[in-house]
Protein backbone atom coordinates (compact mmCIF):
# COMPACT_ATOMS: atom_id res chain seq x y z
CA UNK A 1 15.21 14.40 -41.10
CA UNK A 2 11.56 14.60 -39.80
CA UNK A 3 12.19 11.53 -37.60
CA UNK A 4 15.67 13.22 -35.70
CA UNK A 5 13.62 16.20 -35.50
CA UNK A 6 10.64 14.30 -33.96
CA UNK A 7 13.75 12.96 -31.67
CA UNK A 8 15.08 15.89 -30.72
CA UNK A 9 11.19 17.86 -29.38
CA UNK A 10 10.49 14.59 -27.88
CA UNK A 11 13.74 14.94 -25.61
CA UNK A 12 13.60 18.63 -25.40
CA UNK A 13 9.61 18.06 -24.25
CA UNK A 14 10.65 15.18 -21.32
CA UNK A 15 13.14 17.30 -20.12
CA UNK A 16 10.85 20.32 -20.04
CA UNK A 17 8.23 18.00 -17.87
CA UNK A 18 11.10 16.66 -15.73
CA UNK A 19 12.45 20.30 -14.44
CA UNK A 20 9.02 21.98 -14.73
CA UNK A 21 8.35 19.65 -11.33
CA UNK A 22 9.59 20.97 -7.97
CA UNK A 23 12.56 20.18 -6.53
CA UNK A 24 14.88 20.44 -3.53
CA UNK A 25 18.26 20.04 -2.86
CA UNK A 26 19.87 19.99 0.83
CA UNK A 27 21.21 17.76 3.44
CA UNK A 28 20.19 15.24 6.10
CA UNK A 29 21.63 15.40 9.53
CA UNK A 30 21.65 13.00 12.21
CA UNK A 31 23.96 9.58 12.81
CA UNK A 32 25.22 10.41 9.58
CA UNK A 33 25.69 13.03 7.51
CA UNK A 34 23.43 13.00 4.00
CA UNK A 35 23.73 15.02 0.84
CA UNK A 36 19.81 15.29 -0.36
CA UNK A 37 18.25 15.75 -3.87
CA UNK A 38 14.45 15.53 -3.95
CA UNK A 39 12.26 15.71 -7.16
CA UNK A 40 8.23 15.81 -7.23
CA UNK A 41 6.70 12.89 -9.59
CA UNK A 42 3.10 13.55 -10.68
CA UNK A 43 0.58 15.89 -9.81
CA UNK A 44 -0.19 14.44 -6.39
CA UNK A 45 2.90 15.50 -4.47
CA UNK A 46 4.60 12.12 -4.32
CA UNK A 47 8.48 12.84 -4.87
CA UNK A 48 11.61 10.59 -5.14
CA UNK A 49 14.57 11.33 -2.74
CA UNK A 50 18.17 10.39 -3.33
CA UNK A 51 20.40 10.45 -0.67
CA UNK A 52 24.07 9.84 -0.62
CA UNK A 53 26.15 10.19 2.86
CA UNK A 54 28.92 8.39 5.14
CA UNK A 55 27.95 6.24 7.91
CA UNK A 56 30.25 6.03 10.51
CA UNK A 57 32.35 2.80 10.71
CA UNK A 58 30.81 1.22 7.48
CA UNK A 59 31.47 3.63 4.77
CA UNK A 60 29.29 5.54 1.92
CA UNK A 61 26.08 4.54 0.49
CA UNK A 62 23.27 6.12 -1.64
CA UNK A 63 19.38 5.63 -0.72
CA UNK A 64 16.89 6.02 -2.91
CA UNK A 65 13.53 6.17 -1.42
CA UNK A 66 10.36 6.72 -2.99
CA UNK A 67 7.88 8.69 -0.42
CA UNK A 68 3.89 9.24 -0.69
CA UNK A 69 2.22 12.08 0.71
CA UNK A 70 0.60 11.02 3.43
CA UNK A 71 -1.47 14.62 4.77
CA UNK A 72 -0.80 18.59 3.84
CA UNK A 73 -1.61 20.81 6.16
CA UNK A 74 -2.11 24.11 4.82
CA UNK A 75 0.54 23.61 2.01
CA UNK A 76 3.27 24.27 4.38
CA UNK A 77 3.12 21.29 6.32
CA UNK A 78 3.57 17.80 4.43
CA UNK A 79 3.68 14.37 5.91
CA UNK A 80 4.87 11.50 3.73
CA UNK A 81 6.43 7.90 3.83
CA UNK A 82 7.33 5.35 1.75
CA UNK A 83 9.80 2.35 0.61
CA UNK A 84 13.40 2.12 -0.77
CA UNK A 85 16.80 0.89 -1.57
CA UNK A 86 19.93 1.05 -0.31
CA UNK A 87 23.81 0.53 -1.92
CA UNK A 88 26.67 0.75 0.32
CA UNK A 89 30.62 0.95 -0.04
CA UNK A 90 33.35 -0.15 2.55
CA UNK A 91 33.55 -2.40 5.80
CA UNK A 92 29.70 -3.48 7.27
CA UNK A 93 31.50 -6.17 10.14
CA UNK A 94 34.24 -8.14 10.65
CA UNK A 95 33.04 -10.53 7.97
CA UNK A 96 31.86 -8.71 5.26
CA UNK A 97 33.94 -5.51 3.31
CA UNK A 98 32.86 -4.88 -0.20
CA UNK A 99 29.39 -3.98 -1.43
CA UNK A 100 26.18 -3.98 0.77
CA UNK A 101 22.63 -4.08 -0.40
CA UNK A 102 19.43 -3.06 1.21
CA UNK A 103 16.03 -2.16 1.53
CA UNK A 104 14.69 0.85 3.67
CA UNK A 105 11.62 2.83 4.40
CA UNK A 106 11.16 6.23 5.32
CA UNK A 107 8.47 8.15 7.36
CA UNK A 108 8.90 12.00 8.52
CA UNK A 109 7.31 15.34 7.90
CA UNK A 110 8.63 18.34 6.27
CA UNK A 111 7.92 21.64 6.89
CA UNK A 112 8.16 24.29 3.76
CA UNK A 113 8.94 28.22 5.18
CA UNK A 114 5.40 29.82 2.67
CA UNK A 115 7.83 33.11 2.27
CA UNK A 116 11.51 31.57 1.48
CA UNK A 117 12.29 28.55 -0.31
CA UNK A 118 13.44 26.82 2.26
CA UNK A 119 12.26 23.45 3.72
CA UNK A 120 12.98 21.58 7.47
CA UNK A 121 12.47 18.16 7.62
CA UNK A 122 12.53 15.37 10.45
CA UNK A 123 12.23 11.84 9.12
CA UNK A 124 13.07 7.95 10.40
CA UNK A 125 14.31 5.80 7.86
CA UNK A 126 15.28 2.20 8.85
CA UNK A 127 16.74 -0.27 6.73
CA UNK A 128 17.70 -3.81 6.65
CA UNK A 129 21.03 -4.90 4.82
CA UNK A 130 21.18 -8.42 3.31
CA UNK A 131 24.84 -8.76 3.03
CA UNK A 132 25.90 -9.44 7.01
CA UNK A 133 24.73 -5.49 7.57
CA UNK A 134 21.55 -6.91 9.69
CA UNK A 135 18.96 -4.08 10.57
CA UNK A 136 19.78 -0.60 11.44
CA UNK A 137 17.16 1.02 13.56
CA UNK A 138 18.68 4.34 14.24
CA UNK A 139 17.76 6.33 11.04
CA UNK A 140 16.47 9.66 12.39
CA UNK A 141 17.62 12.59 10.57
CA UNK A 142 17.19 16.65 10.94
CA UNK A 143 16.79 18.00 6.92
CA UNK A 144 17.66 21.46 5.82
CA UNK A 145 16.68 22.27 1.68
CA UNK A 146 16.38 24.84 -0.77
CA UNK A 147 13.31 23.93 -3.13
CA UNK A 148 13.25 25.24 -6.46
């Protein structure tokens, strides 16, 4: 009994820390079209982003990148960057349909509105596919979120 219990605070305590941290939810727009989650890890303003979206002419794919605060200006400015991953779904080339692997890395600023929970972002985020997908320069994207 004293162990489940133990269990059951130590769950109830993680996922306490893990929604006490700020996050942000939105989209990326640019070449392709992005639904965006972002979650703060630490203390230091370093968050995670997950991104899933269509590319046009290849298919769907999910990036994960994990960004480091670079500068803050006055809280409401934030410039980060950082490295990634990449999984893709559907036809890359003429060779290769199926599942595409990758590895990315992300650089951009973000702008946070101080009197409405809203955040713009403009970011470049280039990534290299192993599987025949070769390197795709043209990752710059407009960002529109709601942080909570």
């Amino acid at each position: 009994m004293k162990r489940t219990l133990s269990v059951i605070v130590l769950l109830a305590a993680i996922c306490f820390a893990a929604f006490s941290q700020p996050r942000a939810i939105g989209a990326r727009f640019g070449y392709n079209f992005e639904a965006s989650y972002q979650h703060e890890v630490g203390m230091n303003g370093n968050f995670l982003e997950i991104d899933a979206g269509l590319f046009p002419a290849y298919g769907i794919y999910t990036t994960g990148v994990y960004d480091f605060k670079i500068a803050d200006i006055d809280g409401d400015w934030v410039f980060y960057g950082g490295p990634g991953v990449s999984l893709g779904v559907g036809a890359f080339n003429e060779k290769h349909t199926g599942l595409n692997l990758g590895v990315a890395a992300q650089i951009g600023g973000d702008y946070t509105f101080p009197s409405v929970p809203l955040s713009l972002s403009f970011d470049w985020r280039p990534a290299w596919y192993f599987m025949d997908g070769g390197f795709i320069p043209y990752g710059f994207a407009f960002g529109v979120r709601y942080r909570f």
